[in-house]
PDB file of N, CA and C in Angstrom:
ATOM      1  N   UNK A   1      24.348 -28.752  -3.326  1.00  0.00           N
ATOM      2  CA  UNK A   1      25.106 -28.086  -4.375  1.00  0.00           C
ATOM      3  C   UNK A   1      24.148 -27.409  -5.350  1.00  0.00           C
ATOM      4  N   UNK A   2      24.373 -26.590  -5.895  1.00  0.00           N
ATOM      5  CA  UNK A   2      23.744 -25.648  -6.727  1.00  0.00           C
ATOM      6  C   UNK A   2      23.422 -26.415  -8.246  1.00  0.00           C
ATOM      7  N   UNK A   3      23.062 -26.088  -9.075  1.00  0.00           N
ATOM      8  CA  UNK A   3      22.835 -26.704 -10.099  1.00  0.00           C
ATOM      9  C   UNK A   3      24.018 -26.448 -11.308  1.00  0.00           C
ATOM     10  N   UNK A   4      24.202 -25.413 -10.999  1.00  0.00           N
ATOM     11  CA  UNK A   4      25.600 -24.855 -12.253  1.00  0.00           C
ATOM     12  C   UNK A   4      26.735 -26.089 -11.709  1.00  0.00           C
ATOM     13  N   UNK A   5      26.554 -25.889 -10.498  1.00  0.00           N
ATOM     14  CA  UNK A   5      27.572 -26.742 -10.063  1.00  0.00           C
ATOM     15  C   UNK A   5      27.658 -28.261 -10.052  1.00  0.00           C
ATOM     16  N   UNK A   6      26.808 -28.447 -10.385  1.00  0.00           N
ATOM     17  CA  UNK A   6      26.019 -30.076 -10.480  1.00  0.00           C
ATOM     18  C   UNK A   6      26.575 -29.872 -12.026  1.00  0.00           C
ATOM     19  N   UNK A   7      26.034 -28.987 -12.873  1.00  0.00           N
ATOM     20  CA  UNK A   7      26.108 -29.307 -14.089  1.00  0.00           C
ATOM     21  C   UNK A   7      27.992 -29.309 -14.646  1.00  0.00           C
ATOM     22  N   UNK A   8      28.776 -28.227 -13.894  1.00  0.00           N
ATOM     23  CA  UNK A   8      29.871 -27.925 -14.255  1.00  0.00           C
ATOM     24  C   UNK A   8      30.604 -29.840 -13.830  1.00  0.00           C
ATOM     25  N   UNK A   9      30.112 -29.983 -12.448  1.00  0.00           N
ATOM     26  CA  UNK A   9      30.548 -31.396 -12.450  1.00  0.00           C
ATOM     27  C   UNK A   9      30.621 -31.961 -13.143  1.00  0.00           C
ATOM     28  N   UNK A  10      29.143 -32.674 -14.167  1.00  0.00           N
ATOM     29  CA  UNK A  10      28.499 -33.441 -15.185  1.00  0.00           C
ATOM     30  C   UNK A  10      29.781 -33.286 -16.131  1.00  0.00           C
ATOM     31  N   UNK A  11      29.510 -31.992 -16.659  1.00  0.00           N
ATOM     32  CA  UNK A  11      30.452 -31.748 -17.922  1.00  0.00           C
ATOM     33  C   UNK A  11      32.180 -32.177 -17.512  1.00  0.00           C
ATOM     34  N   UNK A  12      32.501 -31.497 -16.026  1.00  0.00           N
ATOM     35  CA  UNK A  12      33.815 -32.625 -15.929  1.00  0.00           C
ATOM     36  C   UNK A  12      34.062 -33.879 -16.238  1.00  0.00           C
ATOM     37  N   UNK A  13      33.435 -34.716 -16.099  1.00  0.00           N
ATOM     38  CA  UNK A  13      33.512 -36.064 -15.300  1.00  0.00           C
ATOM     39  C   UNK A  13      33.486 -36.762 -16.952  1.00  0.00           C
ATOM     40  N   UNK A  14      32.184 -35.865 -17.477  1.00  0.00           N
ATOM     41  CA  UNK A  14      31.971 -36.243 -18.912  1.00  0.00           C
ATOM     42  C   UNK A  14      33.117 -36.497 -19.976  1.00  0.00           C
ATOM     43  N   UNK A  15      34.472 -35.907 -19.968  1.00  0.00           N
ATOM     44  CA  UNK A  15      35.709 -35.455 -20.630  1.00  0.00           C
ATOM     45  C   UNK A  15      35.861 -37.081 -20.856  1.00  0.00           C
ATOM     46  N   UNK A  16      36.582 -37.146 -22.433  1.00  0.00           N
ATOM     47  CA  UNK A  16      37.042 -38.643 -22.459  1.00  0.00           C
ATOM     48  C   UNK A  16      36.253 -39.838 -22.904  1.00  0.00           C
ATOM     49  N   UNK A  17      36.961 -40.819 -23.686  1.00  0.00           N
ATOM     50  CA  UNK A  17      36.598 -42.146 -23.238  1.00  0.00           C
ATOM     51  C   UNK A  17      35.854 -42.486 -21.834  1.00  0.00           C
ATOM     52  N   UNK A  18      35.360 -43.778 -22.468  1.00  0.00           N
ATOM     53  CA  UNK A  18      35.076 -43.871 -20.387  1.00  0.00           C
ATOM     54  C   UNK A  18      34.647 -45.694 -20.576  1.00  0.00           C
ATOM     55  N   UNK A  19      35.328 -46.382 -19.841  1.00  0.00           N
ATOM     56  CA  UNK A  19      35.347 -48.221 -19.674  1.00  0.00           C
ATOM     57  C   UNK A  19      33.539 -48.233 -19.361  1.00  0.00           C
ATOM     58  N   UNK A  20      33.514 -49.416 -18.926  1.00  0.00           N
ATOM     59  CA  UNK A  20      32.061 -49.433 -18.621  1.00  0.00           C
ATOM     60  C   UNK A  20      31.624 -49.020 -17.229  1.00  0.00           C
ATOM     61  N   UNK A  21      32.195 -49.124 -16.805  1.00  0.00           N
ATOM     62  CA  UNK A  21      31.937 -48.489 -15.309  1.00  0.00           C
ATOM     63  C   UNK A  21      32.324 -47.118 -15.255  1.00  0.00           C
ATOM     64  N   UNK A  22      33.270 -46.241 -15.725  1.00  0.00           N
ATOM     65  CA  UNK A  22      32.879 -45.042 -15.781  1.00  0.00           C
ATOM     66  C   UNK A  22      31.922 -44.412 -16.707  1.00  0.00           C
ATOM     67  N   UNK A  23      31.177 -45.317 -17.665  1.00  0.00           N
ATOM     68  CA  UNK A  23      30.157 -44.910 -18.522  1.00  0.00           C
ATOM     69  C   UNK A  23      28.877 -45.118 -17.800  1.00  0.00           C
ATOM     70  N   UNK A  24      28.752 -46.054 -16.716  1.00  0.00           N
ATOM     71  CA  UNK A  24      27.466 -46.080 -15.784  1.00  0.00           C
ATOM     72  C   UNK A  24      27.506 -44.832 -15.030  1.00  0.00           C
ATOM     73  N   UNK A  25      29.219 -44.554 -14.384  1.00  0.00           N
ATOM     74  CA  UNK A  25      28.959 -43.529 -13.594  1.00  0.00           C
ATOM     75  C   UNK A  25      28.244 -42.050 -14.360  1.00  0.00           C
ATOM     76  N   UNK A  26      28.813 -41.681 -15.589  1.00  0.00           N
ATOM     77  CA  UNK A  26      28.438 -40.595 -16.350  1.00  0.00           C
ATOM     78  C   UNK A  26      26.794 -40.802 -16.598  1.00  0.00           C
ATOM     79  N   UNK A  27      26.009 -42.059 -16.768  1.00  0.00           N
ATOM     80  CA  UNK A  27      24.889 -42.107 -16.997  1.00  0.00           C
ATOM     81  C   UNK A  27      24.035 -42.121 -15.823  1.00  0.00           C
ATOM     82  N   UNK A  28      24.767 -42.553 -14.381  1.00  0.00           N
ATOM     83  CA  UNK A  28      24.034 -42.169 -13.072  1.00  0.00           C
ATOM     84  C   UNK A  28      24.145 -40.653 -12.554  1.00  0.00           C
ATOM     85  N   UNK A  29      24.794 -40.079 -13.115  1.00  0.00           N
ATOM     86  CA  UNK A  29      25.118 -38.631 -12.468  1.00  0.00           C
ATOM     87  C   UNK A  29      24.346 -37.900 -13.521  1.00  0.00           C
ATOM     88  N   UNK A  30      24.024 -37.985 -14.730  1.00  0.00           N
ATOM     89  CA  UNK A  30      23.219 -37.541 -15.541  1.00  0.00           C
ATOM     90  C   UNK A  30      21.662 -37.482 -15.186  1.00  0.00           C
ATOM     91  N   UNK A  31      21.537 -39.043 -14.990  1.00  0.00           N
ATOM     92  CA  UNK A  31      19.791 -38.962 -14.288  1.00  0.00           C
ATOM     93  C   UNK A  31      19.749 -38.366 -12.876  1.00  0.00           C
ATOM     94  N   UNK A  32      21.161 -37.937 -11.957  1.00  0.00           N
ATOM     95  CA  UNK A  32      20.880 -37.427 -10.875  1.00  0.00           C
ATOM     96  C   UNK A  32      20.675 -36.249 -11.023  1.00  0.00           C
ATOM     97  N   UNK A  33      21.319 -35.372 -12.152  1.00  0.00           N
ATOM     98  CA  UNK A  33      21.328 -33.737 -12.213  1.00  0.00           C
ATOM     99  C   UNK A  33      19.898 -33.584 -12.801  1.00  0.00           C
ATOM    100  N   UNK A  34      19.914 -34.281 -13.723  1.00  0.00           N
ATOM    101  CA  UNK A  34      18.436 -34.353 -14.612  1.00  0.00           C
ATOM    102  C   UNK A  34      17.123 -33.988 -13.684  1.00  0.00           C
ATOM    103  N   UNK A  35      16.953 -35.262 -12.332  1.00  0.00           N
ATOM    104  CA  UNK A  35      16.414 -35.197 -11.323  1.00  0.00           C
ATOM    105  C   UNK A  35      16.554 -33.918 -10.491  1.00  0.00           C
ATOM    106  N   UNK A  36      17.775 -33.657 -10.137  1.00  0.00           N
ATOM    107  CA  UNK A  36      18.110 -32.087  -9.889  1.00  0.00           C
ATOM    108  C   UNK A  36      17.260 -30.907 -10.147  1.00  0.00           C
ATOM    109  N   UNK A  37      17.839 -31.065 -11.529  1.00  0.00           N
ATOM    110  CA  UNK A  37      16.719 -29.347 -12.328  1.00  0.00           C
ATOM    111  C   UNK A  37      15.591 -29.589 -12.539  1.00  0.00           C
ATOM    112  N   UNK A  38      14.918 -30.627 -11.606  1.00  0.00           N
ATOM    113  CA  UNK A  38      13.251 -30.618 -11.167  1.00  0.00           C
ATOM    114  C   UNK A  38      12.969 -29.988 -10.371  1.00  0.00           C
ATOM    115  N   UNK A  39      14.177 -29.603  -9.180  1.00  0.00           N
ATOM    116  CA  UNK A  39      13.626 -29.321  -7.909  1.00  0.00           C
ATOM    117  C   UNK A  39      13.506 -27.395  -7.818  1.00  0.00           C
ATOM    118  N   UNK A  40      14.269 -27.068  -8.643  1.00  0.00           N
ATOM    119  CA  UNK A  40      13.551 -25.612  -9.412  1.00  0.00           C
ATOM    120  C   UNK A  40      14.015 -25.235 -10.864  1.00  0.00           C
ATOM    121  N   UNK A  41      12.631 -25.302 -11.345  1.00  0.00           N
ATOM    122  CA  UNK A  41      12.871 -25.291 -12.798  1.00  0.00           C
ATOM    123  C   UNK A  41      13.094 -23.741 -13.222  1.00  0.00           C
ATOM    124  N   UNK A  42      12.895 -22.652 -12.508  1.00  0.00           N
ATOM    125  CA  UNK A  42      13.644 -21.030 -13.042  1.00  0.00           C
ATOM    126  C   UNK A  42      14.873 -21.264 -12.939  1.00  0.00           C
ATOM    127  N   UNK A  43      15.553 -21.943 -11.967  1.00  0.00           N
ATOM    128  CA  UNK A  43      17.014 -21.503 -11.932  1.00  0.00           C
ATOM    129  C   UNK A  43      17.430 -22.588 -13.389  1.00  0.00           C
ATOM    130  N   UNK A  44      16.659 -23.568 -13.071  1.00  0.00           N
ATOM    131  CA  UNK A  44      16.989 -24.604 -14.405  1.00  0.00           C
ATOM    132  C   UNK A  44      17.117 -24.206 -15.628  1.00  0.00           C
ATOM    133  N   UNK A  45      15.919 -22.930 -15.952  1.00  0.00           N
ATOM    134  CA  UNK A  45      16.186 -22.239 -17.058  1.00  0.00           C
ATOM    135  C   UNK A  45      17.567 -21.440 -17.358  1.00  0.00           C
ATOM    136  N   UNK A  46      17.814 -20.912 -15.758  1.00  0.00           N
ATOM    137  CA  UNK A  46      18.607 -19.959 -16.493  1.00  0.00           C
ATOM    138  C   UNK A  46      20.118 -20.801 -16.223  1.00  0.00           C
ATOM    139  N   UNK A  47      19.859 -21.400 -15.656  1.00  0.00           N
ATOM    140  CA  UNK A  47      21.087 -22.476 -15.845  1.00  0.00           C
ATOM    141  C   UNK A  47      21.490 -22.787 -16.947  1.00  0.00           C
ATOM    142  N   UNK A  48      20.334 -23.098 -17.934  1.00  0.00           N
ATOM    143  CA  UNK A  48      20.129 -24.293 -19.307  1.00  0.00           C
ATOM    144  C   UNK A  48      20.278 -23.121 -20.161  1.00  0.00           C
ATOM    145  N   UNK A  49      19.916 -21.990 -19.791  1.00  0.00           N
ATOM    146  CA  UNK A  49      19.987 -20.906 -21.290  1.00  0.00           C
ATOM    147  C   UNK A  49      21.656 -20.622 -20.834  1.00  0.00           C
ATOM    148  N   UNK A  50      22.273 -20.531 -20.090  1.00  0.00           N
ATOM    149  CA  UNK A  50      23.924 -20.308 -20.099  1.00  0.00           C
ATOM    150  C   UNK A  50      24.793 -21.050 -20.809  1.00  0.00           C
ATOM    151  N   UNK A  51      24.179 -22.146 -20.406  1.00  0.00           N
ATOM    152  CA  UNK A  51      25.298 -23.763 -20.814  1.00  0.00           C
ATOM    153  C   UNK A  51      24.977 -23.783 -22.489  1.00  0.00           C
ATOM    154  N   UNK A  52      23.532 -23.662 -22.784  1.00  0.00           N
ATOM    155  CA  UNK A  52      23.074 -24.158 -24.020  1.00  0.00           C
ATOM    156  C   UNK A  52      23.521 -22.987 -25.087  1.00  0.00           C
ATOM    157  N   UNK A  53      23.732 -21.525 -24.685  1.00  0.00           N
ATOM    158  CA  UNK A  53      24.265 -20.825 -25.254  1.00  0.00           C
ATOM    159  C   UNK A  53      25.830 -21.126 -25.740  1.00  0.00           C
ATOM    160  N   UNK A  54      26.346 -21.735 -24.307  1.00  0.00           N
ATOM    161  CA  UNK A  54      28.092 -22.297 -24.262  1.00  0.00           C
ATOM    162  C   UNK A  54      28.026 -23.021 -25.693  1.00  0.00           C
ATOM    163  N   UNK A  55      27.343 -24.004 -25.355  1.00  0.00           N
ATOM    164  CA  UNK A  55      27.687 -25.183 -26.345  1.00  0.00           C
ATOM    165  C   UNK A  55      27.252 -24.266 -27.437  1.00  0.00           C
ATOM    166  N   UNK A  56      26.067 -23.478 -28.046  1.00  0.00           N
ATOM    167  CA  UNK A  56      25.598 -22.937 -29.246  1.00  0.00           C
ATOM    168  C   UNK A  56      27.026 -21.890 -29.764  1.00  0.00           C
ATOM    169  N   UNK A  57      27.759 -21.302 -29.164  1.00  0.00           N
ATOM    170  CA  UNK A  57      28.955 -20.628 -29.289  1.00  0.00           C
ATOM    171  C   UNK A  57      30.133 -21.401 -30.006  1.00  0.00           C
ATOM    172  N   UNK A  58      30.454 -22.849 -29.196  1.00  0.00           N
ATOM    173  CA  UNK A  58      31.525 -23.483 -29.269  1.00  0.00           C
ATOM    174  C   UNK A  58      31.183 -24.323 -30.758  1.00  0.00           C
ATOM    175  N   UNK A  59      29.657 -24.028 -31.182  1.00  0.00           N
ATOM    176  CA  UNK A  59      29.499 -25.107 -32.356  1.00  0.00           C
ATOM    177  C   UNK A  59      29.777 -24.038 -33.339  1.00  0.00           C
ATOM    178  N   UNK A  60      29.180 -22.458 -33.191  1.00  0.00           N
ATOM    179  CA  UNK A  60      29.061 -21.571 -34.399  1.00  0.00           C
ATOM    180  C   UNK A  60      31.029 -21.519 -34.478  1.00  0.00           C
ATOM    181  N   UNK A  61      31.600 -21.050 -33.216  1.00  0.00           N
ATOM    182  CA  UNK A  61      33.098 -20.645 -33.863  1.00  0.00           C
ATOM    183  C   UNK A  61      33.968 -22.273 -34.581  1.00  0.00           C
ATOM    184  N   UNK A  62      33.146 -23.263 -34.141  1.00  0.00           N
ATOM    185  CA  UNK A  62      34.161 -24.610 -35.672  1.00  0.00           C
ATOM    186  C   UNK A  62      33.393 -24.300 -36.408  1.00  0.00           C
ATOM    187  N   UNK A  63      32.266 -24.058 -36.565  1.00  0.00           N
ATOM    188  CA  UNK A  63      31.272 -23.706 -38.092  1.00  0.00           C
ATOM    189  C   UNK A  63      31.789 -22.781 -38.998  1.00  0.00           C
ATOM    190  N   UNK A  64      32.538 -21.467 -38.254  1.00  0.00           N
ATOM    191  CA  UNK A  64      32.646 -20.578 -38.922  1.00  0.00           C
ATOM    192  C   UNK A  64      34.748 -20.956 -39.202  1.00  0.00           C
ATOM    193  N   UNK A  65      35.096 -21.819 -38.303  1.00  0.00           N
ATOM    194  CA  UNK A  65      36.372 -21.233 -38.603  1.00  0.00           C
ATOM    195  C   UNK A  65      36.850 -22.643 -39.506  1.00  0.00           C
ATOM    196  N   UNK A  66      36.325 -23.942 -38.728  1.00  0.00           N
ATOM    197  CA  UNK A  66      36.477 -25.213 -39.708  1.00  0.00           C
ATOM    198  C   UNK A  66      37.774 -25.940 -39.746  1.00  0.00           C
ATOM    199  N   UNK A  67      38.981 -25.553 -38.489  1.00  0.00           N
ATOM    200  CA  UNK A  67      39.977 -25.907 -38.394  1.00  0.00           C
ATOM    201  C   UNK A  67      39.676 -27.174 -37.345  1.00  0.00           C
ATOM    202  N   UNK A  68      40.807 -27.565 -37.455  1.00  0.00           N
ATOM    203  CA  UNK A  68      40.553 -29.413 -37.052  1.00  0.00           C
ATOM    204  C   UNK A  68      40.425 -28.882 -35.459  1.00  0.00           C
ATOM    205  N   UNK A  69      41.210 -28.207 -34.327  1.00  0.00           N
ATOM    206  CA  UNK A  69      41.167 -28.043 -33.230  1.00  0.00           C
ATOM    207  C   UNK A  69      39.580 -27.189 -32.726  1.00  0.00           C
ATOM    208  N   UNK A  70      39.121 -26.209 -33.728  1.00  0.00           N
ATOM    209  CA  UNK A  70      38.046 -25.955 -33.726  1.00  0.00           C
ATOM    210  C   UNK A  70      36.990 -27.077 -33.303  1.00  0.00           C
ATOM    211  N   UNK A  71      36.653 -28.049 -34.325  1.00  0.00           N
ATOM    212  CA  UNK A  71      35.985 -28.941 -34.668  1.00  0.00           C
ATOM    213  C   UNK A  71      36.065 -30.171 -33.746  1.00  0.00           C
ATOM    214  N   UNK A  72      37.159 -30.517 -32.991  1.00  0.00           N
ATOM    215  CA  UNK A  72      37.310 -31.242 -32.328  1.00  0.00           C
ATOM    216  C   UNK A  72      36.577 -30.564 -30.728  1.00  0.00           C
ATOM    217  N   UNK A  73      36.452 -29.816 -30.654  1.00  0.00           N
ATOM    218  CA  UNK A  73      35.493 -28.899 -29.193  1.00  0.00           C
ATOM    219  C   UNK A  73      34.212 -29.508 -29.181  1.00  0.00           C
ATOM    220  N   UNK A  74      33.886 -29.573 -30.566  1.00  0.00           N
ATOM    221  CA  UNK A  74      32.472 -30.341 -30.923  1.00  0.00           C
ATOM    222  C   UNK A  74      32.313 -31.273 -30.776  1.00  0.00           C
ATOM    223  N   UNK A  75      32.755 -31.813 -31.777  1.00  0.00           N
ATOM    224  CA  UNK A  75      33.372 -33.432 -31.649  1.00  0.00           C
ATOM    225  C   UNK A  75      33.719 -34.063 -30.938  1.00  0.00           C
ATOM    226  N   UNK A  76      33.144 -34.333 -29.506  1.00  0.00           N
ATOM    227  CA  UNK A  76      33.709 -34.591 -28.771  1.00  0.00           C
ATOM    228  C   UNK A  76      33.134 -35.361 -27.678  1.00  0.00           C
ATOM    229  N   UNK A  77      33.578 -36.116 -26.441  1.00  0.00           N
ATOM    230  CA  UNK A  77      32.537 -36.675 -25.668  1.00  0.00           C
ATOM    231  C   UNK A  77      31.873 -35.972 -24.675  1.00  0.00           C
ATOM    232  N   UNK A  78      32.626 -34.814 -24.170  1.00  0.00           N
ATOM    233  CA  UNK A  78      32.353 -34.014 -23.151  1.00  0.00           C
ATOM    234  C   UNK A  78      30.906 -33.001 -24.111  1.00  0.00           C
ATOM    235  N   UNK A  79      31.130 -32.754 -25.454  1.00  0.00           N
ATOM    236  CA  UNK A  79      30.289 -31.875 -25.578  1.00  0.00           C
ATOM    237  C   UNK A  79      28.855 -32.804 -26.130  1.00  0.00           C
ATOM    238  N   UNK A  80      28.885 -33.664 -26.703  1.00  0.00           N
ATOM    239  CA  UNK A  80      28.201 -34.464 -26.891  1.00  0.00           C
ATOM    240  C   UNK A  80      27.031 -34.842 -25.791  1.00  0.00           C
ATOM    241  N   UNK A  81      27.929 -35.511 -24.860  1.00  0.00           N
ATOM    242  CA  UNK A  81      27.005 -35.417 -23.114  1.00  0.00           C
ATOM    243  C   UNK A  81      26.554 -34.374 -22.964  1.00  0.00           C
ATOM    244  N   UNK A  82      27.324 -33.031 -22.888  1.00  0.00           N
ATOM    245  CA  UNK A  82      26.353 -32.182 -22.342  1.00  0.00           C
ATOM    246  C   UNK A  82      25.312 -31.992 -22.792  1.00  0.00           C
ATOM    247  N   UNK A  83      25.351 -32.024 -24.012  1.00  0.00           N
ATOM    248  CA  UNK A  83      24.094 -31.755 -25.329  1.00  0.00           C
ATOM    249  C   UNK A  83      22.770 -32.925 -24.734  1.00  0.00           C
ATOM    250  N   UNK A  84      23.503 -33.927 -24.370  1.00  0.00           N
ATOM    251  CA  UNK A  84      22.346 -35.227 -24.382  1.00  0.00           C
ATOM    252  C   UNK A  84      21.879 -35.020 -22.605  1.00  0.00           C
ATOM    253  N   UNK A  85      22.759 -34.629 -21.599  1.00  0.00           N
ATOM    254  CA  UNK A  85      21.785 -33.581 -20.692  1.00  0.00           C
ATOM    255  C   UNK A  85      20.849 -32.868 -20.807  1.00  0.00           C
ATOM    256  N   UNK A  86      21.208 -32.024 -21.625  1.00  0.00           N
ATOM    257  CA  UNK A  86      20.160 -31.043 -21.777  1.00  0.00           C
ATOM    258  C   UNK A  86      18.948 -31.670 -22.425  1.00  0.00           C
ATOM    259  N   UNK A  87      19.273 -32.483 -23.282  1.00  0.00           N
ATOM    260  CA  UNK A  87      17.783 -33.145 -24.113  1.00  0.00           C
ATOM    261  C   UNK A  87      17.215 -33.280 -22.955  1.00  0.00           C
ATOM    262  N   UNK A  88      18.020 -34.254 -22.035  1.00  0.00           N
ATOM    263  CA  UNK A  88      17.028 -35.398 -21.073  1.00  0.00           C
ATOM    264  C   UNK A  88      16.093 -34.029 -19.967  1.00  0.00           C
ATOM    265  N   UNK A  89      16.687 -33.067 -19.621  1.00  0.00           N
ATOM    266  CA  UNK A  89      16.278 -32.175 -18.919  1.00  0.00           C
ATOM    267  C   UNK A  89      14.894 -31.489 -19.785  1.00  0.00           C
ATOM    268  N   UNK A  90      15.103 -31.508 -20.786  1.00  0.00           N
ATOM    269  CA  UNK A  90      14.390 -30.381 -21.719  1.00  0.00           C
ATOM    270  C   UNK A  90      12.651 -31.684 -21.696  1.00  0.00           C
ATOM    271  N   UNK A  91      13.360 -32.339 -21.906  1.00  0.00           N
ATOM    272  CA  UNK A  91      12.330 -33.888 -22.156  1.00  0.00           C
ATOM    273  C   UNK A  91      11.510 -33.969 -21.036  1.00  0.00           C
ATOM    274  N   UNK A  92      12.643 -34.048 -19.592  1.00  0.00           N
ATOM    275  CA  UNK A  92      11.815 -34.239 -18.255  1.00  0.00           C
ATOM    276  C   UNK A  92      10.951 -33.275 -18.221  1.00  0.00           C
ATOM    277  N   UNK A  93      11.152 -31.850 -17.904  1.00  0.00           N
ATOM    278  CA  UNK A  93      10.454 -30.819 -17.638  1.00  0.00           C
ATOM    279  C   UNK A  93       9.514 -29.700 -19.127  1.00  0.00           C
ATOM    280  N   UNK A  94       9.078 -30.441 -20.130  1.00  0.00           N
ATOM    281  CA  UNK A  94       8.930 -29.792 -21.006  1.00  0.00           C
ATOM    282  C   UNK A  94       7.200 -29.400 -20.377  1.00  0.00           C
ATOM    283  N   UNK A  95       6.846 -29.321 -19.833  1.00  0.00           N
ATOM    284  CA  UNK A  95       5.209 -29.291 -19.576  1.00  0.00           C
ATOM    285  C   UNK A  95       5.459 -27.951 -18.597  1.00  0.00           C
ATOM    286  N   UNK A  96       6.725 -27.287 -18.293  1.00  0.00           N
ATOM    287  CA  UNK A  96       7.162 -25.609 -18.114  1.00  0.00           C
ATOM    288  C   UNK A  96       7.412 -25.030 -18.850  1.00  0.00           C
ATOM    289  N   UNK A  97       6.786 -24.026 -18.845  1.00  0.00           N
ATOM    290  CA  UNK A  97       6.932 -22.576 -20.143  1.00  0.00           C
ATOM    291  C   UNK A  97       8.807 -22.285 -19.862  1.00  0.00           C
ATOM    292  N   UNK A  98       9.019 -22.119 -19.148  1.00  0.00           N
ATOM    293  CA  UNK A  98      10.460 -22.029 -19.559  1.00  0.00           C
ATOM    294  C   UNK A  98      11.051 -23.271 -19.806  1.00  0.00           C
ATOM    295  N   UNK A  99      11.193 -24.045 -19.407  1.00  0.00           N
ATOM    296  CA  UNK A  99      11.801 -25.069 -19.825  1.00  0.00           C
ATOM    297  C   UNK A  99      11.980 -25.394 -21.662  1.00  0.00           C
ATOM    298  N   UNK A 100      10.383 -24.872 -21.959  1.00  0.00           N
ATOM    299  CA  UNK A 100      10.095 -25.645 -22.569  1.00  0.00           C
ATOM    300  C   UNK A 100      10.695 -24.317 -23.968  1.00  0.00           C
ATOM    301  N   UNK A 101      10.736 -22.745 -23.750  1.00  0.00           N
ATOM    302  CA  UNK A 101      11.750 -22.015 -24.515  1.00  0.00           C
ATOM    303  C   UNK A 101      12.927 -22.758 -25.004  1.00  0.00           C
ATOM    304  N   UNK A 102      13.664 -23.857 -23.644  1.00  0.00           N
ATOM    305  CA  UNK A 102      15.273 -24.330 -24.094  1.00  0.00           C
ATOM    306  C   UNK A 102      15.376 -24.856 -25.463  1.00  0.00           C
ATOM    307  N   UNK A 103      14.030 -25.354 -25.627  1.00  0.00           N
ATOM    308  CA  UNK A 103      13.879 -26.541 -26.804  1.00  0.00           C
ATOM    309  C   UNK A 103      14.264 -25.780 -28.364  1.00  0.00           C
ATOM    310  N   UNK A 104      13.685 -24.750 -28.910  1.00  0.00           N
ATOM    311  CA  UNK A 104      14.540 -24.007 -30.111  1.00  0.00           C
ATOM    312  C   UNK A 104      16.177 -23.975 -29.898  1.00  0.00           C
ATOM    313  N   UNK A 105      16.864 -23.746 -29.245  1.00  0.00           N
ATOM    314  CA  UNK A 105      18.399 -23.551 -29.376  1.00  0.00           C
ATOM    315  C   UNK A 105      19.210 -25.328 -29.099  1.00  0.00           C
ATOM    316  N   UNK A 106      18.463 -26.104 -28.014  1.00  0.00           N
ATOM    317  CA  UNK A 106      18.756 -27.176 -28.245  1.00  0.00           C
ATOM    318  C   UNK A 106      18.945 -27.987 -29.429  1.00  0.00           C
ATOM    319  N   UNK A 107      17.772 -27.814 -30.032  1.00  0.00           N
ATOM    320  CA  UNK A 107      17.739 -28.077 -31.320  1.00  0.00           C
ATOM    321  C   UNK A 107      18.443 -27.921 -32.032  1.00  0.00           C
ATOM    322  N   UNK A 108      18.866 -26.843 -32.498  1.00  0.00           N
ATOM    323  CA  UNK A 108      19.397 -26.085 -33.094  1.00  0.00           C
ATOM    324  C   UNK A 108      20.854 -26.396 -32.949  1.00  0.00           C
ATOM    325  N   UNK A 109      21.514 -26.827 -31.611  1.00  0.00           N
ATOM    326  CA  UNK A 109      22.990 -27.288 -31.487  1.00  0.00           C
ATOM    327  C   UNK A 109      22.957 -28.698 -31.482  1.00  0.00           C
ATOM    328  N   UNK A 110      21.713 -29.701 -31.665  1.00  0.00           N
ATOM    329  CA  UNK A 110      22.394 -30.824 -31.436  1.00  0.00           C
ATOM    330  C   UNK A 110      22.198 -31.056 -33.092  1.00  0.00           C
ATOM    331  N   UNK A 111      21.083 -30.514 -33.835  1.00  0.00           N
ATOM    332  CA  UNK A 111      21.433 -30.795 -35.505  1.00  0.00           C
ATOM    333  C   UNK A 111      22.732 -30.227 -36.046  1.00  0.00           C
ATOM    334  N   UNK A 112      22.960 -28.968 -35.599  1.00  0.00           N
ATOM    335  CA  UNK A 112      24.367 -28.492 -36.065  1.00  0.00           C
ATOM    336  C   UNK A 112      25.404 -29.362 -35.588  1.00  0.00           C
ATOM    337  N   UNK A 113      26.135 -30.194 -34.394  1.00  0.00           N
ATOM    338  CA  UNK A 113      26.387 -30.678 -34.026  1.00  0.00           C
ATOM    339  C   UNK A 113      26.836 -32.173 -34.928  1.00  0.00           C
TER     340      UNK A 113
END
């Protein structure tokens, strides 16, 4: 499977509460994609600059608009995980010049966040 597609998974699965056993599963499929966007880190970039833009979008329009349904996009478990993907990815592979670009906008959405 492709990596968007690995990741679009992640972010499914991520949606919600989750008991303890679907919280292992979300934390084993995390270190599997993580492991994933090792095996090519260009597409990883441009994977990670799509998604990380997503989430940087979905934080500026509750920032700017501040309504509870806004804010709740953020707020949330699905977006939260994705955010803490991307750390773990940004973390694994930071010793790549691209990779290691992700790190300003990451930033940037998990303090806004």
């Amino acid at each position: 499977a492709s990596q968007q597609s690995l990741y679009l998974m992640y972010a499914r699965i991520s949606k919600g509460r989750q008991d303890e056993q679907g919280l292992n599963k979300v934390d084993f499929l995390c270190a599997c994609v993580t492991e994933a966007c090792g095996i090519d880190l260009a597409t990883t970039y441009q994977v990670g600059f799509v998604y990380l833009r997503q989430l940087a979008l979905v934080l500026r329009a509750a920032m700017a608009q501040r309504s509870p349904d806004t804010c709740r996009k953020v707020y949330n478990w699905q977006f939260l995980r994705c955010a803490r993907l991307w750390v773990n990815v940004v973390s694994a592979y930071a010793e790549d010049d691209a990779i290691r670009q992700l790190l300003f906008p990451l930033v940037q959405v998990v303090l806004g966040a």
